[in-house]
Protein backbone atom coordinates (compact mmCIF):
# COMPACT_ATOMS: atom_id res chain seq x y z
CA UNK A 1 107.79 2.70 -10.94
CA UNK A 2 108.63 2.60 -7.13
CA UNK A 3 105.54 5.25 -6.69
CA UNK A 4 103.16 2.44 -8.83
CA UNK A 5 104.06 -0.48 -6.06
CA UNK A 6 103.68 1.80 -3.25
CA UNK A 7 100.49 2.23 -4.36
CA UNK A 8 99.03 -1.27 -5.14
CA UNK A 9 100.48 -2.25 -1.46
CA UNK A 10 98.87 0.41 -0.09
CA UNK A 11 95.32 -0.59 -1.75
CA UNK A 12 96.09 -3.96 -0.71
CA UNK A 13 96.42 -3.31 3.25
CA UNK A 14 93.71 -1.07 3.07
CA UNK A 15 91.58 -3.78 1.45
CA UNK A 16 93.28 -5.64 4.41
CA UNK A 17 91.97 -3.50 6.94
CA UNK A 18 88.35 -2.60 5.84
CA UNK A 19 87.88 -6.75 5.62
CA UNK A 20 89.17 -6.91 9.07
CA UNK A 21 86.69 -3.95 10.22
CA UNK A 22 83.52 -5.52 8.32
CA UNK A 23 84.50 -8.87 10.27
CA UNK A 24 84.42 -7.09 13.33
CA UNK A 25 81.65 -5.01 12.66
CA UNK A 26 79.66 -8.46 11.41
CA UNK A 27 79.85 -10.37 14.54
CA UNK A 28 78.62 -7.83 16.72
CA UNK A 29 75.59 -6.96 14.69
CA UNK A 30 74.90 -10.33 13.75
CA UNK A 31 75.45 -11.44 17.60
CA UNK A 32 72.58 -8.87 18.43
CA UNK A 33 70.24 -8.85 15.77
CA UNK A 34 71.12 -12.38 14.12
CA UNK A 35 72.50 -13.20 10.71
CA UNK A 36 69.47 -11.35 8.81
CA UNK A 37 70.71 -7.80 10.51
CA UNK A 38 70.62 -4.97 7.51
CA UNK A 39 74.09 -5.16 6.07
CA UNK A 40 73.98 -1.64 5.97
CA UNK A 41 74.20 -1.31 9.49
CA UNK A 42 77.01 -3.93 9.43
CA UNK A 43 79.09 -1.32 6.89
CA UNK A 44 78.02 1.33 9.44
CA UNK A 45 79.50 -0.05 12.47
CA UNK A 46 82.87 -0.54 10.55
CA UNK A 47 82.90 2.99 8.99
CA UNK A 48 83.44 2.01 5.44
CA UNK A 49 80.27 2.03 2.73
CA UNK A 50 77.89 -0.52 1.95
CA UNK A 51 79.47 -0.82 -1.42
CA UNK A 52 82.80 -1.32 -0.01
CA UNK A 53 81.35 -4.53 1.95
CA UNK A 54 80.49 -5.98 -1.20
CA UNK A 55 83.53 -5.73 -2.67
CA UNK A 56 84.75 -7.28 0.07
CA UNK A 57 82.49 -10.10 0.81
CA UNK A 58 80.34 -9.82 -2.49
CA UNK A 59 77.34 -11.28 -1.01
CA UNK A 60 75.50 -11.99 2.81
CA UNK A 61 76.23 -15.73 2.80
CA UNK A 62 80.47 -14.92 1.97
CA UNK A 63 80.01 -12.51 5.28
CA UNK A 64 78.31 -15.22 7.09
CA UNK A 65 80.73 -17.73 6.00
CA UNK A 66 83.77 -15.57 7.27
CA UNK A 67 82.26 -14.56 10.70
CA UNK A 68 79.61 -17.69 11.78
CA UNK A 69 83.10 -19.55 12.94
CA UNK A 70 83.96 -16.83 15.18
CA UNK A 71 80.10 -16.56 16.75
CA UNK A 72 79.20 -19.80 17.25
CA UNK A 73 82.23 -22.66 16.87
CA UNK A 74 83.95 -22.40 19.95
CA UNK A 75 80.69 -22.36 21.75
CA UNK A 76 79.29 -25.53 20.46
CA UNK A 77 82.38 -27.28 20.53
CA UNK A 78 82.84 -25.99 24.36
CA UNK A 79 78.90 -27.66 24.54
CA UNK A 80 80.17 -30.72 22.93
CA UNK A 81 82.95 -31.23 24.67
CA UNK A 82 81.24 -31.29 28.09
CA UNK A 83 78.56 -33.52 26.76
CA UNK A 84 81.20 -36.39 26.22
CA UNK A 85 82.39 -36.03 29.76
CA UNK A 86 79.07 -37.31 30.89
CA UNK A 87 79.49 -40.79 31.63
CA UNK A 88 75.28 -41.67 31.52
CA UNK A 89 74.21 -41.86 28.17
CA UNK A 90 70.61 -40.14 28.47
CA UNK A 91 72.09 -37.22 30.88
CA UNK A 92 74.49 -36.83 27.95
CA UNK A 93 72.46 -36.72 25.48
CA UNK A 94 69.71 -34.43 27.55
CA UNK A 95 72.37 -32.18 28.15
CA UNK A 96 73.62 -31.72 24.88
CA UNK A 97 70.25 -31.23 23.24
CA UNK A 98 68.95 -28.51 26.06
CA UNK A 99 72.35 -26.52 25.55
CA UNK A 100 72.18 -26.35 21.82
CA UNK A 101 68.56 -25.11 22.75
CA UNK A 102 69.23 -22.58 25.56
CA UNK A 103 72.17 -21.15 23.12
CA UNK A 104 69.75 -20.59 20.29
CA UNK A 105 67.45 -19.14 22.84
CA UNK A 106 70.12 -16.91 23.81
CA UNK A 107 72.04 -16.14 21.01
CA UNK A 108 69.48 -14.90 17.60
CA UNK A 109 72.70 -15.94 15.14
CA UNK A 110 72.16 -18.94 16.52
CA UNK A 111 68.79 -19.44 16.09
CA UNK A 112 69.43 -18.65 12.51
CA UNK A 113 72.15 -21.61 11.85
CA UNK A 114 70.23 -24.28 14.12
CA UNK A 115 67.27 -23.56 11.71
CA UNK A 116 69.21 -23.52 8.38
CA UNK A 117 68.02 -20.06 7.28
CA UNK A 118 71.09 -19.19 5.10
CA UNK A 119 71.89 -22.75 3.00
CA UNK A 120 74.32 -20.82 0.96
CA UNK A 121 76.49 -20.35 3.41
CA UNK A 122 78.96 -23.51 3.96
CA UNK A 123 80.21 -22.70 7.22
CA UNK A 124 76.69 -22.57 8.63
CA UNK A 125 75.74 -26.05 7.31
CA UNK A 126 78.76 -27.19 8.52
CA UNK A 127 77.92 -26.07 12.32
CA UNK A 128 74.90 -27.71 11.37
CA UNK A 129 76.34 -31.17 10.21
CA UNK A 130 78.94 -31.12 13.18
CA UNK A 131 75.48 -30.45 15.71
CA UNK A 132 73.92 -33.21 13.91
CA UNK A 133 76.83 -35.61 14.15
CA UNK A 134 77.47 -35.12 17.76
CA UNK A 135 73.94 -35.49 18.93
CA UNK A 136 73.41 -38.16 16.98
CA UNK A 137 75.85 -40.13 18.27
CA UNK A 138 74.93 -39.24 21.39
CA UNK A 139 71.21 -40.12 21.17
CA UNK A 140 72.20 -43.76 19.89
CA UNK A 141 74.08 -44.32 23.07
CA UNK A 142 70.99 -43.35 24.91
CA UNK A 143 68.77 -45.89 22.34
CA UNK A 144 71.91 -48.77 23.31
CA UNK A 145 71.36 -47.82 27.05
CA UNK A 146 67.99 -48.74 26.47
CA UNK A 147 66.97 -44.76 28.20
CA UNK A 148 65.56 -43.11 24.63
CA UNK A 149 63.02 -44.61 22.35
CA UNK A 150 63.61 -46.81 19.62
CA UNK A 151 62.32 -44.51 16.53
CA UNK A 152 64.13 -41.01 17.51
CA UNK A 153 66.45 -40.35 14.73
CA UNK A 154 68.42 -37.32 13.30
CA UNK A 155 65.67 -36.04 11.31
CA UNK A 156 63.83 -35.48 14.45
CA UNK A 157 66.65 -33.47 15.60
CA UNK A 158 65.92 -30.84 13.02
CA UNK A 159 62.22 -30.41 14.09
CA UNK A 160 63.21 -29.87 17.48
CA UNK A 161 65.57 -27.37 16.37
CA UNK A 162 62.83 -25.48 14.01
CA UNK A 163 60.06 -25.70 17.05
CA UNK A 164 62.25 -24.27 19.25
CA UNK A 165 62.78 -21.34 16.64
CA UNK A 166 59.27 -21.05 16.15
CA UNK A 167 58.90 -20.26 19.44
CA UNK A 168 61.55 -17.68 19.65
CA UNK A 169 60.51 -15.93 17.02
CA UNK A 170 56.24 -16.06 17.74
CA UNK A 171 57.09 -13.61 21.06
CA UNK A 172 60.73 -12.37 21.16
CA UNK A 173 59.97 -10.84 24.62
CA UNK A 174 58.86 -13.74 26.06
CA UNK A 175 61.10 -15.43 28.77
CA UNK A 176 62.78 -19.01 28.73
CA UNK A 177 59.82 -20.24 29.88
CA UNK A 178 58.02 -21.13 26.97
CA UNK A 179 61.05 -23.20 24.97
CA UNK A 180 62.00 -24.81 28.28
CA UNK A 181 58.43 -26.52 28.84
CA UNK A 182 58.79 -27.54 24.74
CA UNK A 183 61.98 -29.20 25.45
CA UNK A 184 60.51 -30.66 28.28
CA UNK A 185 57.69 -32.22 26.99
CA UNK A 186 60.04 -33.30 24.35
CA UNK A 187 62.55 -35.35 26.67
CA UNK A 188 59.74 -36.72 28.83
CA UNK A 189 58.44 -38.27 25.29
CA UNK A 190 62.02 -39.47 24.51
CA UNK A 191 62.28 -41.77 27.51
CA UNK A 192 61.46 -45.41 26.82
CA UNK A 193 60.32 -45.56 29.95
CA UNK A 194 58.91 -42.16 31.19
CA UNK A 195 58.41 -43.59 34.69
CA UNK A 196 62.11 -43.54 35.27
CA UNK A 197 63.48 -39.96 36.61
CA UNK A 198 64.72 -37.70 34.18
């Protein structure tokens, strides 16, 4: 009876420990490649089978949903955070937008949960919401300042977030030259009065 518990605990710390490779093994793959890497590879890296990271995580979006926190939170809550410390309300709100932008320029997992690829996954649309909340409140500041047009709203948000991927993905070699113009096109539209200085 002794030999039976042994057993099951030692099953259930390797179960432990293959969950804990495959998590490791996740966000450096999907921090490379993005969230749409081969899974295969991701069961490589960790040295177990591919059929051992199903049993594990049973499907992509349950990986994504365990490692997307660990890729991206800190980051845009670090992005965030410095955003509210800026006391003028269309800096703030400039600066927020072009970060988000630069890190999904920067980072392909990021480009994947800016642009919603994976709606199964629930921590990814909660990044998302969070984003959205943030910059939202920030761009109604900027509308109350009087500094950002009238008929911006949210929804907007998520084009600028899907052009900017389109971008990305239509030369993956280019440099930051092509998304940076976008966004500045973009902000020089967004002032209610483009002849004040950005």
């Amino acid at each position: 009876m002794g030999t039976g518990g042994t057993g099951r605990s030692t099953l259930r710390r390797d179960a432990r420990e293959n969950r804990a490779k495959l998590t490791n093994a996740a966000v450096e793959v999907f921090r490379a490649q993005g969230l749409g890497a081969p899974l295969e590879e991701v069961a490589r890296t960790a040295g177990v089978s591919t059929g051992t990271l199903y049993n594990r995580f049973g499907s992509r979006e349950a990986l994504i949903d365990a490692v997307v926190p660990i890729i991206a939170a800190e980051q845009m809550a670090i992005i965030a955070a410095e955003a509210r410390a800026i006391p003028d309300p269309w800096s703030r709100f400039r600066f927020y937008l072009t970060s988000l932008l630069e890190l999904q320029a920067t980072l392909p997992a990021l480009d994947d949960i800016m642009a919603r690829r994976y709606p199964g996954s629930e921590q990814l649309a909660r990044l998302c919401d969070d984003a959205v909340v943030h910059a939202s409140s920030f761009l109604e500041a900027a509308q109350e300042d009087g500094s950002l047009r009238q008929d911006f709203g949210p929804a907007d948000l998520t084009a600028i977030f899907l052009a900017n991927s389109g971008i990305l993905r239509s030369d993956p070699k280019a440099d930051t030259g092509a998304w940076r113009r976008h966004i500045g096109f973009v902000l020089d539209g967004l002032r209610s009065d483009p002849r004040r200085r950005p």
